[in-house]
C-alpha atoms as a PDB file:
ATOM      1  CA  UNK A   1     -28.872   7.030  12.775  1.00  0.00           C
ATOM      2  CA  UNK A   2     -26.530   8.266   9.972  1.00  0.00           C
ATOM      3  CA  UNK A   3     -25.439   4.771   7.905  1.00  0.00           C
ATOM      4  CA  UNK A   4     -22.090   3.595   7.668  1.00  0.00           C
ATOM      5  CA  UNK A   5     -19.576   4.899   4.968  1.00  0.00           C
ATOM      6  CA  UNK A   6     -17.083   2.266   3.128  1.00  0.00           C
ATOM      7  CA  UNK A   7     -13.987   3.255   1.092  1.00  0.00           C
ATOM      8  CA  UNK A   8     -12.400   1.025  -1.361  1.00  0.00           C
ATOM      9  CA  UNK A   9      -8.986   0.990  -2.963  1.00  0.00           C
ATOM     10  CA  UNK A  10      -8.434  -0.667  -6.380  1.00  0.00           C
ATOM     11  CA  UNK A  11      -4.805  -0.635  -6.727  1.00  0.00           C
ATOM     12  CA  UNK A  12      -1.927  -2.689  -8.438  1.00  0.00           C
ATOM     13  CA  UNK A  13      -1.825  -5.734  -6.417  1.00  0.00           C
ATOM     14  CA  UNK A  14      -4.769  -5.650  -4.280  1.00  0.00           C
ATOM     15  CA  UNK A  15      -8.590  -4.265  -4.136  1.00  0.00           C
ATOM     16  CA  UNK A  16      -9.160  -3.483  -0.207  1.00  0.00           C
ATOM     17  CA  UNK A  17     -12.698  -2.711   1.621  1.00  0.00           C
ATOM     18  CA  UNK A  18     -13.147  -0.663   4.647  1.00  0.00           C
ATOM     19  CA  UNK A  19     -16.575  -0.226   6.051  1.00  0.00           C
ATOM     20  CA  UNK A  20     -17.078   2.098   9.296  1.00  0.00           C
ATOM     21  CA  UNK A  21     -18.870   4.401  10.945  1.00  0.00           C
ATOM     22  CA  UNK A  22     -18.616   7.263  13.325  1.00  0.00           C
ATOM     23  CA  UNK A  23     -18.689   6.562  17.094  1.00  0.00           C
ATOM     24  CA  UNK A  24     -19.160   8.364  20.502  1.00  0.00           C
ATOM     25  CA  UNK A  25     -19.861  11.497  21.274  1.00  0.00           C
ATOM     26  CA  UNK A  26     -15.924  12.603  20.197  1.00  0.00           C
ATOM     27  CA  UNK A  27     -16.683  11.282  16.949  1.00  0.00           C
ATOM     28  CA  UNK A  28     -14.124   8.292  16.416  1.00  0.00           C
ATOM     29  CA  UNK A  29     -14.012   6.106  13.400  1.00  0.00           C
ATOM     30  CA  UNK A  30     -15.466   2.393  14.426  1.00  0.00           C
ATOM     31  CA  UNK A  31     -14.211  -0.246  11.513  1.00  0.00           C
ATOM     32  CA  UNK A  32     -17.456  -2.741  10.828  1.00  0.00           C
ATOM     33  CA  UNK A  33     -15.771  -4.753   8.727  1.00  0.00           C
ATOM     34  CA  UNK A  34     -12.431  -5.225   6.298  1.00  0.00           C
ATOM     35  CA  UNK A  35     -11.892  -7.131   2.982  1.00  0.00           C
ATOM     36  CA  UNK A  36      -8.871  -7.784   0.580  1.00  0.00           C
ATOM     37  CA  UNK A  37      -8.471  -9.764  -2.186  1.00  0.00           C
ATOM     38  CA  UNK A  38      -5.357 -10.126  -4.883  1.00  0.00           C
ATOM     39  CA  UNK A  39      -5.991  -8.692  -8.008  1.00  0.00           C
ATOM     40  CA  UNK A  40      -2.099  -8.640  -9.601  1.00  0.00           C
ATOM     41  CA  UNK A  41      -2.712  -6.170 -11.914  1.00  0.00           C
ATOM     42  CA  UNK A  42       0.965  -5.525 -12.599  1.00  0.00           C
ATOM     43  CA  UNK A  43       0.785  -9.039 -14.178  1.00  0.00           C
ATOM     44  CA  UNK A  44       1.725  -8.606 -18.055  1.00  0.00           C
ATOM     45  CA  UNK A  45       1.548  -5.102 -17.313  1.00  0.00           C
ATOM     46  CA  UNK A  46       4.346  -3.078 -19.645  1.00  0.00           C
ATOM     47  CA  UNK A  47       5.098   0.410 -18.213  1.00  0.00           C
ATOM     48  CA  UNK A  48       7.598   0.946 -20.781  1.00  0.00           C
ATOM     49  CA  UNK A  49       4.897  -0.250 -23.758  1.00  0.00           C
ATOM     50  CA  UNK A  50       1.354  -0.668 -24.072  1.00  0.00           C
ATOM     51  CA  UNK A  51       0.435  -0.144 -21.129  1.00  0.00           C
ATOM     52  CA  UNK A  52      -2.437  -2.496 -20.870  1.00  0.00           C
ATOM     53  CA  UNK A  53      -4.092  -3.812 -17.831  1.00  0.00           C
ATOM     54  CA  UNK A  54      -4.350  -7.788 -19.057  1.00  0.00           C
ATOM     55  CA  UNK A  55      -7.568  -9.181 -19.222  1.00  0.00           C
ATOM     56  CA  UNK A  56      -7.106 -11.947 -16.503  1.00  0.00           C
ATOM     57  CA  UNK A  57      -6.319  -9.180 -13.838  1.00  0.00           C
ATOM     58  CA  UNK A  58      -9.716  -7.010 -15.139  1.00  0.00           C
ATOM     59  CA  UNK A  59     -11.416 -11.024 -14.437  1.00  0.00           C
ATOM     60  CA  UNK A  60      -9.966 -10.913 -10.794  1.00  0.00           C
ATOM     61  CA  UNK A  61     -10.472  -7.505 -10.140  1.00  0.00           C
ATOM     62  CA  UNK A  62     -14.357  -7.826 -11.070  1.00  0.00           C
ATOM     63  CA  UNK A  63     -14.800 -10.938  -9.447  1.00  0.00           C
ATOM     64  CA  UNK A  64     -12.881  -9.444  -5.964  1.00  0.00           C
ATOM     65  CA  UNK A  65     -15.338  -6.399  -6.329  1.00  0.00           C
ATOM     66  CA  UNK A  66     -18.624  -8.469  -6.889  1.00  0.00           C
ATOM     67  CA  UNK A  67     -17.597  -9.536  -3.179  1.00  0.00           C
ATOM     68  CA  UNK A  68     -17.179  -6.412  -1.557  1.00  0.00           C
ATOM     69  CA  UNK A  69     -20.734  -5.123  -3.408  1.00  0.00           C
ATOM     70  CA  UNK A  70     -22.354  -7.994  -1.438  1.00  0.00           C
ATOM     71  CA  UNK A  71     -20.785  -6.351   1.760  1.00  0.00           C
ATOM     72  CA  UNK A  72     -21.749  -2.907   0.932  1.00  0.00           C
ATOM     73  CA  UNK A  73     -25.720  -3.960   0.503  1.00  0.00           C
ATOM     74  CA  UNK A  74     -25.271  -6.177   4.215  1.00  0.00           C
ATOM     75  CA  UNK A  75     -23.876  -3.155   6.207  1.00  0.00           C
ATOM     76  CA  UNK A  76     -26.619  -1.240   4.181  1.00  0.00           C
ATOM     77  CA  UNK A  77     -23.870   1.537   3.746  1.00  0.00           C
ATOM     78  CA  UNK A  78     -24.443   5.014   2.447  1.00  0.00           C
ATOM     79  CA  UNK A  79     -21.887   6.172   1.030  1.00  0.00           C
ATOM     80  CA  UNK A  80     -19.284   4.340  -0.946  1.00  0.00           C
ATOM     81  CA  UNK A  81     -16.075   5.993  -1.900  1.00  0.00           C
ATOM     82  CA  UNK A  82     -13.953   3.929  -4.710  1.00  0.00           C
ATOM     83  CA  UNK A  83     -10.503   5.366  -5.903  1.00  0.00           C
ATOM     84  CA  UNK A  84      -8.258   3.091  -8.315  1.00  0.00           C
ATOM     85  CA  UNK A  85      -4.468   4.042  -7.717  1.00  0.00           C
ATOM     86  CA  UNK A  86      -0.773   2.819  -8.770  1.00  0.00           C
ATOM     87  CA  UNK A  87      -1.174   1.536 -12.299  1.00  0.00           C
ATOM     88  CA  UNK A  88      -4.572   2.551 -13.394  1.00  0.00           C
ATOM     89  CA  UNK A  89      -2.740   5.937 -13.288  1.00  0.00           C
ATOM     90  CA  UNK A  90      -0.761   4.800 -16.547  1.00  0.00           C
ATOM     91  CA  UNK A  91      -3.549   2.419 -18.102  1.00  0.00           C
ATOM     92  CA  UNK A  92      -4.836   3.128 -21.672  1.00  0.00           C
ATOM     93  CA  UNK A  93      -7.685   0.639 -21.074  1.00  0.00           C
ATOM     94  CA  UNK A  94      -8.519   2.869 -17.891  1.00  0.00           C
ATOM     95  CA  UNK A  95     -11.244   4.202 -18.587  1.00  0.00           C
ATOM     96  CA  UNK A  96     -12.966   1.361 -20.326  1.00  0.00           C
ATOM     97  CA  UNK A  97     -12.096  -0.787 -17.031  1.00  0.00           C
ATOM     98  CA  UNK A  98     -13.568   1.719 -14.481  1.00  0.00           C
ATOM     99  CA  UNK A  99     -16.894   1.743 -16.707  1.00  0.00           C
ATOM    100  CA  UNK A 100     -16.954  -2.201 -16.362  1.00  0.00           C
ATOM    101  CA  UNK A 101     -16.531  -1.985 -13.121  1.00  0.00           C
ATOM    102  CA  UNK A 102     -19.296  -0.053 -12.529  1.00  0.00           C
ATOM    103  CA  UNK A 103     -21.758  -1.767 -15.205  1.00  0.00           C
ATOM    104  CA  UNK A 104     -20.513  -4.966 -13.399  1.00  0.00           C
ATOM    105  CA  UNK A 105     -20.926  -4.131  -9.633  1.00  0.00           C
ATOM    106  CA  UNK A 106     -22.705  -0.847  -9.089  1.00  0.00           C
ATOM    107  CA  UNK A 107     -19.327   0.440  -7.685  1.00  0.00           C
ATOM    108  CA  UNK A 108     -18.416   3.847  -9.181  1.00  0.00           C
ATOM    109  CA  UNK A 109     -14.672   4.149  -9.503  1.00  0.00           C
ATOM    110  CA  UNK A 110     -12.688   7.743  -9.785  1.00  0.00           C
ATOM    111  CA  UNK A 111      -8.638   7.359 -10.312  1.00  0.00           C
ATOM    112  CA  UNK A 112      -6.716   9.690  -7.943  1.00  0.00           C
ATOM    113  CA  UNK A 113      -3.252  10.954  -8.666  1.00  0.00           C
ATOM    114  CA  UNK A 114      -0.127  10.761  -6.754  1.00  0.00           C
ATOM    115  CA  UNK A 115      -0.126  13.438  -4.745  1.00  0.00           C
ATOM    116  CA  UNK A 116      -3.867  12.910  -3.554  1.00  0.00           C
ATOM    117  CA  UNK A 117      -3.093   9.402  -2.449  1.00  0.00           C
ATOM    118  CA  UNK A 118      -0.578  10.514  -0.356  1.00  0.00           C
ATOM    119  CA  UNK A 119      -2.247  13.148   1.491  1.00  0.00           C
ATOM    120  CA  UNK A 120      -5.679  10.828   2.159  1.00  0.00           C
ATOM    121  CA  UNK A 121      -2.824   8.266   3.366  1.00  0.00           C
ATOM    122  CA  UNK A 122      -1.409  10.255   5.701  1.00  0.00           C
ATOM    123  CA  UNK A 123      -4.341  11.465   6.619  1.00  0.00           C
ATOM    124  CA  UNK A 124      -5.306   8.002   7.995  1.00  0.00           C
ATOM    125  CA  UNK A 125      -1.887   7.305   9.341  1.00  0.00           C
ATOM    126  CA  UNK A 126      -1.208  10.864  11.248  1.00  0.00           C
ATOM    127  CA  UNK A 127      -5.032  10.188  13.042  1.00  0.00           C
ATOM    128  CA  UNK A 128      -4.174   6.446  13.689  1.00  0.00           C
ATOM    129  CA  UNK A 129      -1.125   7.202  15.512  1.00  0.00           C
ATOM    130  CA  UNK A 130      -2.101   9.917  17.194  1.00  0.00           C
ATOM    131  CA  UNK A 131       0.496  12.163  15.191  1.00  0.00           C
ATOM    132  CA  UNK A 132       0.045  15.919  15.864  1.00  0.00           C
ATOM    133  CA  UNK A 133       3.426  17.588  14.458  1.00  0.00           C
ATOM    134  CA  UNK A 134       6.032  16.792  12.639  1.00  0.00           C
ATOM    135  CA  UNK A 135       8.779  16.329  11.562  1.00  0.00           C
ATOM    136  CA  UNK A 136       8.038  13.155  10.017  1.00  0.00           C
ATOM    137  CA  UNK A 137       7.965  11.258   6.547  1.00  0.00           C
ATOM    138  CA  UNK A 138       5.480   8.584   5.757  1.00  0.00           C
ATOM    139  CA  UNK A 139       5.814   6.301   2.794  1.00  0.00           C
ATOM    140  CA  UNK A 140       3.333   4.213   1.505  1.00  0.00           C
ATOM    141  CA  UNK A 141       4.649   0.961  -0.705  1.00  0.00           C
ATOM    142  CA  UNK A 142       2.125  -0.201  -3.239  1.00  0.00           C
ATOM    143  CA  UNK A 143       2.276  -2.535  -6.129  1.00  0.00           C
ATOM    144  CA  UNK A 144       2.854  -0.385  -8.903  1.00  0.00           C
ATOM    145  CA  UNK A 145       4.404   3.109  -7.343  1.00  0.00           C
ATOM    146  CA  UNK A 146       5.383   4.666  -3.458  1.00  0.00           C
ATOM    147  CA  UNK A 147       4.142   8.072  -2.431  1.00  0.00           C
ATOM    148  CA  UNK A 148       5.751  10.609   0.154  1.00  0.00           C
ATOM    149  CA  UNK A 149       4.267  12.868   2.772  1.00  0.00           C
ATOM    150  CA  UNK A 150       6.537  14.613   4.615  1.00  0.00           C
ATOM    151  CA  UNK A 151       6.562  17.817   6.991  1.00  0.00           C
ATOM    152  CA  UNK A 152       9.649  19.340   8.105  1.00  0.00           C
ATOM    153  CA  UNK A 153       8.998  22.707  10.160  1.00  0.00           C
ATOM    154  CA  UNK A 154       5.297  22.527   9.204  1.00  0.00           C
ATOM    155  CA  UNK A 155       5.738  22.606   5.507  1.00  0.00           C
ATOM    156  CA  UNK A 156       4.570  19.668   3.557  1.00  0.00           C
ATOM    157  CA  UNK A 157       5.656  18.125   0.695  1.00  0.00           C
ATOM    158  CA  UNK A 158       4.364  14.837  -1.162  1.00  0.00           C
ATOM    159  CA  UNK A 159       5.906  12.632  -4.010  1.00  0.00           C
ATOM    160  CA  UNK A 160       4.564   9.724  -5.422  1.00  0.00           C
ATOM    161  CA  UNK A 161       7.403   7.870  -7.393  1.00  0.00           C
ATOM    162  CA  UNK A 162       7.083   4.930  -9.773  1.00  0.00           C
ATOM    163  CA  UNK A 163       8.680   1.850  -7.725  1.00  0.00           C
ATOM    164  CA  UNK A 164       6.192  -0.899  -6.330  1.00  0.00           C
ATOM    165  CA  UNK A 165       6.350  -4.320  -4.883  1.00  0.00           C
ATOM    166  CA  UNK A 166       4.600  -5.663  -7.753  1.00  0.00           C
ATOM    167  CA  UNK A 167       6.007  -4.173 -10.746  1.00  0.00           C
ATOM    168  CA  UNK A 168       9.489  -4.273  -9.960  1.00  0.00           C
ATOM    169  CA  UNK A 169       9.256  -8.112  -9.602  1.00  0.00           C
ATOM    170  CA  UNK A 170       7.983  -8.627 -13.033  1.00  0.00           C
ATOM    171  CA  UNK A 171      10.551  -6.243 -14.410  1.00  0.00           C
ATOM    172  CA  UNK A 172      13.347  -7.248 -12.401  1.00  0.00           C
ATOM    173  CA  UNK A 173      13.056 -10.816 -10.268  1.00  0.00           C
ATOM    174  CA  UNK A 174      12.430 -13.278 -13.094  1.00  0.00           C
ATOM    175  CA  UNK A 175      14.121 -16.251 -11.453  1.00  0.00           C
ATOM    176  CA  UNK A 176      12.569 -18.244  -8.626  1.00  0.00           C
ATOM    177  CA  UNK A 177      14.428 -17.288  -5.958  1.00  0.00           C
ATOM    178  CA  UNK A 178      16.182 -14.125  -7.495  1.00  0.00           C
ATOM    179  CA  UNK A 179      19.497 -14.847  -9.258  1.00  0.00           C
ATOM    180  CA  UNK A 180      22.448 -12.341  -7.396  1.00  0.00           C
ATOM    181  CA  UNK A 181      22.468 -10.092 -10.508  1.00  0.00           C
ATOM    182  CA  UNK A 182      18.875  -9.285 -10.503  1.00  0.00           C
ATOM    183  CA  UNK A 183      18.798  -8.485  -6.946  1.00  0.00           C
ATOM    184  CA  UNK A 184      22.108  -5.983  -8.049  1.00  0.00           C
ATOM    185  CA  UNK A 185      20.040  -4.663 -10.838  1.00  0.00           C
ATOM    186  CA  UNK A 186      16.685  -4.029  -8.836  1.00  0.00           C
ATOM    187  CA  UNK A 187      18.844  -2.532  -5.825  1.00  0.00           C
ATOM    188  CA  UNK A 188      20.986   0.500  -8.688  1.00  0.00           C
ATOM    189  CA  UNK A 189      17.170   1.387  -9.770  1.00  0.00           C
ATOM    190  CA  UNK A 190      15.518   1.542  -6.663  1.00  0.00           C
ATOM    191  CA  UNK A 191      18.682   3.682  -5.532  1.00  0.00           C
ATOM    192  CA  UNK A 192      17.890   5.702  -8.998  1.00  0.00           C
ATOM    193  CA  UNK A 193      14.874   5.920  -8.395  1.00  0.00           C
ATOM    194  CA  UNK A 194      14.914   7.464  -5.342  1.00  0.00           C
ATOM    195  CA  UNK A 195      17.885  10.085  -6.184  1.00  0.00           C
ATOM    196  CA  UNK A 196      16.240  11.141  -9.421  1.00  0.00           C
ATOM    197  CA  UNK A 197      12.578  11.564  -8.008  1.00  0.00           C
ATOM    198  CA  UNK A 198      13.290  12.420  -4.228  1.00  0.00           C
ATOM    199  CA  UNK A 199      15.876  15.014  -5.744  1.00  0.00           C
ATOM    200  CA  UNK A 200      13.740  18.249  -3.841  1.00  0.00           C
ATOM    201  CA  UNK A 201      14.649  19.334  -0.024  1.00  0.00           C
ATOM    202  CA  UNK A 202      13.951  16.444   2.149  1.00  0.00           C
ATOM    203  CA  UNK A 203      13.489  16.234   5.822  1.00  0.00           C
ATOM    204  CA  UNK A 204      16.713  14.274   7.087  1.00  0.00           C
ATOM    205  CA  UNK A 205      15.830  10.574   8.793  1.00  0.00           C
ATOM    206  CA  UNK A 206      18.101  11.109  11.751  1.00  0.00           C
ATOM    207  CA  UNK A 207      15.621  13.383  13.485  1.00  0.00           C
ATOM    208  CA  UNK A 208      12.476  12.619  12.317  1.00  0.00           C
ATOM    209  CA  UNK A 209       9.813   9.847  12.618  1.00  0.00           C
ATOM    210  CA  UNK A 210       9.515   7.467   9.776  1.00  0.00           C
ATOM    211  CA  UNK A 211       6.414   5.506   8.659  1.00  0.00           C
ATOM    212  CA  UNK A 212       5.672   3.048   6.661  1.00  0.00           C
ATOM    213  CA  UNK A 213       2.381   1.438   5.337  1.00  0.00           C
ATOM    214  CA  UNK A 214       1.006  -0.229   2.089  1.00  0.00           C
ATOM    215  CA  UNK A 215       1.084  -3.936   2.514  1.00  0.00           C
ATOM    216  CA  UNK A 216       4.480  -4.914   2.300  1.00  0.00           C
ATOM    217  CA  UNK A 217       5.105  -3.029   5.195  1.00  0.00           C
ATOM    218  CA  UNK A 218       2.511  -4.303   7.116  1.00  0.00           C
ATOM    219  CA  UNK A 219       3.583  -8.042   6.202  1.00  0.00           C
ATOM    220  CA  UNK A 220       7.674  -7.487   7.564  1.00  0.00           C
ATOM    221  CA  UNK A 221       5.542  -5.852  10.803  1.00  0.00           C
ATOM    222  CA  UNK A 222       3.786  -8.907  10.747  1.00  0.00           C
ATOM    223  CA  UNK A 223       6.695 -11.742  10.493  1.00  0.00           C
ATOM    224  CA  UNK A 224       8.821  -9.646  12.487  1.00  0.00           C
ATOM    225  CA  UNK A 225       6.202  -9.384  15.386  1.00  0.00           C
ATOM    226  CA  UNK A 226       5.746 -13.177  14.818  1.00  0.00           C
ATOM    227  CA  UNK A 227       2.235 -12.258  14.412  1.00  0.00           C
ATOM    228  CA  UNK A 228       0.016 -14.541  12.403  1.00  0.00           C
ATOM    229  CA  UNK A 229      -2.422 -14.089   8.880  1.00  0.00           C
ATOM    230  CA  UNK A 230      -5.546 -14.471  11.063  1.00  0.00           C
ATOM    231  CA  UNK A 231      -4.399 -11.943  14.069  1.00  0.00           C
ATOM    232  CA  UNK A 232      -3.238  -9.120  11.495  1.00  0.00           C
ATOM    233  CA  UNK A 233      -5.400  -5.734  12.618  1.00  0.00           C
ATOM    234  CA  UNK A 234      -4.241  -2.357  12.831  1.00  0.00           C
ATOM    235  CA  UNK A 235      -4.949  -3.064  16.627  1.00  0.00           C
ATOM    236  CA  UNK A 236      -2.004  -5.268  16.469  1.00  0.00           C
ATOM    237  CA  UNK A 237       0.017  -3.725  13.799  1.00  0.00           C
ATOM    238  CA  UNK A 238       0.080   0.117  14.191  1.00  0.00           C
ATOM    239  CA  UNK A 239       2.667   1.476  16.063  1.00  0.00           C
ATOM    240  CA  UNK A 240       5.192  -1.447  16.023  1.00  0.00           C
ATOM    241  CA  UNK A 241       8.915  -0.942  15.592  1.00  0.00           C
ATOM    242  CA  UNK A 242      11.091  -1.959  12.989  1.00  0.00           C
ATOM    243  CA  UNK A 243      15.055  -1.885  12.627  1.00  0.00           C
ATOM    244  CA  UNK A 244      16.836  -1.657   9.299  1.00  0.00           C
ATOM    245  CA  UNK A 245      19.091  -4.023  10.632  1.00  0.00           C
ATOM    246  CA  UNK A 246      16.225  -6.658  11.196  1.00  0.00           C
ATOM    247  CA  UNK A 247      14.755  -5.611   7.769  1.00  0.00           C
ATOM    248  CA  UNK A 248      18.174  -6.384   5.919  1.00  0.00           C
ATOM    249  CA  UNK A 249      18.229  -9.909   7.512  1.00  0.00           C
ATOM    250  CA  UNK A 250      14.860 -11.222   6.644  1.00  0.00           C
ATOM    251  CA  UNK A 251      15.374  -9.614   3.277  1.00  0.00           C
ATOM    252  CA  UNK A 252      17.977 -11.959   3.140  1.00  0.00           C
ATOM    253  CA  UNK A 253      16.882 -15.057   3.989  1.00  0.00           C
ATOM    254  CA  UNK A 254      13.255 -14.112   1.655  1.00  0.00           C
ATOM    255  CA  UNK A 255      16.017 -13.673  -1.318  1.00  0.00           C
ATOM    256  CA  UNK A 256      17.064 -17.585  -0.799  1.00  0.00           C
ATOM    257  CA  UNK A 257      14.056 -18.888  -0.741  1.00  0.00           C
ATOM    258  CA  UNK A 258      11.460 -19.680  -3.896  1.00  0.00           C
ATOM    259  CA  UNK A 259       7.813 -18.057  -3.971  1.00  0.00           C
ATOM    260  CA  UNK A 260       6.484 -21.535  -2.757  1.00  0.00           C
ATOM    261  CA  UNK A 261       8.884 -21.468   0.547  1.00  0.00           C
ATOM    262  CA  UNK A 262       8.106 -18.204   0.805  1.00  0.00           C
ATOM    263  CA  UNK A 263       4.137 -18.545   0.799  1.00  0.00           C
ATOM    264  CA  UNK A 264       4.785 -21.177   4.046  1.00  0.00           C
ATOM    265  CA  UNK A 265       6.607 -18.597   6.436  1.00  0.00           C
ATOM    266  CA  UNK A 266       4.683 -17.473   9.453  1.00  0.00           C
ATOM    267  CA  UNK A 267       3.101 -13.817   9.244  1.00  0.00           C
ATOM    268  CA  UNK A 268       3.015 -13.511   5.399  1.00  0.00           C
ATOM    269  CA  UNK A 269      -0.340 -14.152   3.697  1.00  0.00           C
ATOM    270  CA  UNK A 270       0.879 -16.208   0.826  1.00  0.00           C
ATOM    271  CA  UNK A 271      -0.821 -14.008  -1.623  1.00  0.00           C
ATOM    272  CA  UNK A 272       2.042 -11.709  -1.308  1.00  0.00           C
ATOM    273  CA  UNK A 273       4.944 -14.426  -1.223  1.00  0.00           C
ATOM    274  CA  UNK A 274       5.609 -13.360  -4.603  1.00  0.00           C
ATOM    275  CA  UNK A 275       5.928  -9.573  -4.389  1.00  0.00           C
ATOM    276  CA  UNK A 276       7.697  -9.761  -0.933  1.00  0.00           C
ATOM    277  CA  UNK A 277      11.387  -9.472  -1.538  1.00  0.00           C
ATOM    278  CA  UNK A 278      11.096  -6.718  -4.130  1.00  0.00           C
ATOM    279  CA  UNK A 279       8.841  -4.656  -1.634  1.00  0.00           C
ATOM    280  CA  UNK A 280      11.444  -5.729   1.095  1.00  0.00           C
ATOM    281  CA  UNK A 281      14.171  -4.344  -0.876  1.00  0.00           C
ATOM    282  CA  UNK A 282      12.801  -1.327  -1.451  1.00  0.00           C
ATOM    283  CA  UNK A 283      11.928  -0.779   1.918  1.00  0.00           C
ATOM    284  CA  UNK A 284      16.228  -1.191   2.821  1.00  0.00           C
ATOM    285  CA  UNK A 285      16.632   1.060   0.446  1.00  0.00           C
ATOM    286  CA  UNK A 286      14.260   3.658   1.694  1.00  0.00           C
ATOM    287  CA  UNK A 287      15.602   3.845   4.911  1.00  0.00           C
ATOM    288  CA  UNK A 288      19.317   3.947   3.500  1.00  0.00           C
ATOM    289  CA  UNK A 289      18.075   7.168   1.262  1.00  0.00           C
ATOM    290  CA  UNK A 290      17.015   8.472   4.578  1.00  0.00           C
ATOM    291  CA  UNK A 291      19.972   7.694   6.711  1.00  0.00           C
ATOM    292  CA  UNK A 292      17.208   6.317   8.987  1.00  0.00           C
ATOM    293  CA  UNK A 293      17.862   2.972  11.219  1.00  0.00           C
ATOM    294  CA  UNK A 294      14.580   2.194  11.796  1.00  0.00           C
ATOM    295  CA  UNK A 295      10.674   2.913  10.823  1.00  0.00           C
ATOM    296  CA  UNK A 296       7.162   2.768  12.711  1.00  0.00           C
ATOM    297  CA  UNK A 297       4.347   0.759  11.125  1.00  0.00           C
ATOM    298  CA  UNK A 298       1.210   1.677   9.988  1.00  0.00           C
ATOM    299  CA  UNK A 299      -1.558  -0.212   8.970  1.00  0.00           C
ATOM    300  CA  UNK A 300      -4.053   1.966   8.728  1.00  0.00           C
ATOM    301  CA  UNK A 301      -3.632   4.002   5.714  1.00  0.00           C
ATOM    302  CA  UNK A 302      -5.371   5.435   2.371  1.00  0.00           C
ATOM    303  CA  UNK A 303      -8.926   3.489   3.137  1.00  0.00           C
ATOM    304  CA  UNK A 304      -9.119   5.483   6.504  1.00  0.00           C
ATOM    305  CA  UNK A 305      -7.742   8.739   5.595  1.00  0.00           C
ATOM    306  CA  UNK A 306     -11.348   8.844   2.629  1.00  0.00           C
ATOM    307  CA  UNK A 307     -13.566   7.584   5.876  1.00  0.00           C
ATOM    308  CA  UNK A 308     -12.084  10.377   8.078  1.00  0.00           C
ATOM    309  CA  UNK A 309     -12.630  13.007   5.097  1.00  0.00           C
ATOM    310  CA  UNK A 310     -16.102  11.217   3.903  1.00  0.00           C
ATOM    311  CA  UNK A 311     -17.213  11.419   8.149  1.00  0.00           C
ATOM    312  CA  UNK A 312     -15.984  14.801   8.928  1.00  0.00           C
ATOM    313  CA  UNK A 313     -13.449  13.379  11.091  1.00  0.00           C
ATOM    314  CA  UNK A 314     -10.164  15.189  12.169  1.00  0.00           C
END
């Protein structure tokens, strides 16, 4: 019997765990188990600077992977896939991290680019919702940067562009809740962003499907589902519906309230209370880019596009 596989992603704000295995005679991917812990790397992180990962988020990092190693000998897995993504793309201290890592927990650790991440992503999303053509565009909102997959008439294109929950609330939501201005000022970069990075053909968000994942996404799928922390699966999330309009109003009522209030409101793990409104925002201003009124959620995402590659899996 061929042993389970596991992917793991390091990335700014959170190290995830995915163990599976392949399943009935169709060959399916069967999830054993999933793990996430918050390793806020973006935390004293200066884009614009050194570029440093601090060494408080290499402690939590280490100490979230020592847990997933003790997974990884109980499933008895064979084959463990580790990619670091987001900011360990910019890191001077990169490679000195990954090598801790691996003197630390056994886990080896290879840093993907941009446009790697978001194939693999889609990858997981396109097989997750049963996607066969597009056009579509999926996004995937991380900590430290977004990435792009779209396909318009069967030609692909992916972007991954340097706006994330995480960093663009240390660089831009310093007051607990936001102050009006800094909301203004995070909203004209995002915008920026956006125009100056998405500049290429696009497909156009009237007439195509649009997807989001990462875990912001999955959180607003969440609250908006009214679904709770404990009952939060891809069983439950993939697939559900969400309008700008409905984005735009819990965005803001999350803008009013401080990280603590936040942290106490049904269907948000509280370890992402403090990225939430900047990865809300963003999300608004996705869909405005797009001229789109409304997205699809998926929670499945880079972890089970490596599994599907790492199984032979379509």
């Amino acid at each position: 019997m061929t042993k389970p596989c596991a992917s793991i992603d390091i990335g700014s704000h959170t190290a995830r765990l995915l163990i599976a295995e392949k399943s009935g005679p169709q060959g399916v991917l069967r999830p054993l188990i999933r793990k996430r812990g918050y390793i806020r790397l973006s935390e004293g992180f200066d884009r614009s600077g050194k570029r440093i990962i601090q060494p408080d988020a290499i402690d939590r990092t280490l100490n979230v992977l020592k847990g997933f190693s003790h997974s990884l000998e109980t499933f008895d897995v064979g084959s463990v896939n580790a990619v670091a993504t987001g900011l360990f793309r910019e890191a001077v201290n990169r490679d000195e991290f990954l090598d801790r890592i691996y003197e630390r927990t056994g886990i080896r650790v290879r840093t993907i680019t941009g446009d790697e991440e978001g194939l693999l992503t889609g990858k997981g999303v396109l097989n997750a919702l049963n996607i066969r053509k597009g056009p579509f565009l999926i996004f995937d909102l991380g900590g430290g940067s977004t990435e792009f997959l779209s396909d318009a008439e069967g030609a692909r294109m992916v972007k991954s562009i340097p706006i994330g929950a995480g960093i663009l609330t240390q660089a831009y939501l310093k007051s607990d809740p936001p102050e009006k201005e800094e909301i203004n000022e995070l909203t004209r970069h995002i915008d920026q962003s956006l125009e100056e990075f998405l500049s290429e053909p696009y497909v156009n968000g009237d007439n195509i499907l649009i997807v989001g994942t990462g875990g912001t996404v999955t959180a607003l799928g969440s609250m908006l589902h009214r679904i709770s922390v404990e009952d939060i699966t891809p069983e439950r999330i993939n697939g559900l519906t969400l309008t700008r309009a409905q984005i735009e109003a819990l965005f803001d009522r999350l803008r009013n309230l401080t990280i603590e209030e936040r942290s106490k409101l049904p269907g948000l793990d509280p370890g992402r209370a403090g990225v939430i409104a900047a990865g809300s925002l963003v999300v608004v201003r996705i869909l405005h880019f797009f001229k789109s009124v409304q997205l699809t959620v998926s929670m499945s995402d880079l972890l089970e596009g490596i599994l599907l590659t790492c199984l032979n899996l379509k």
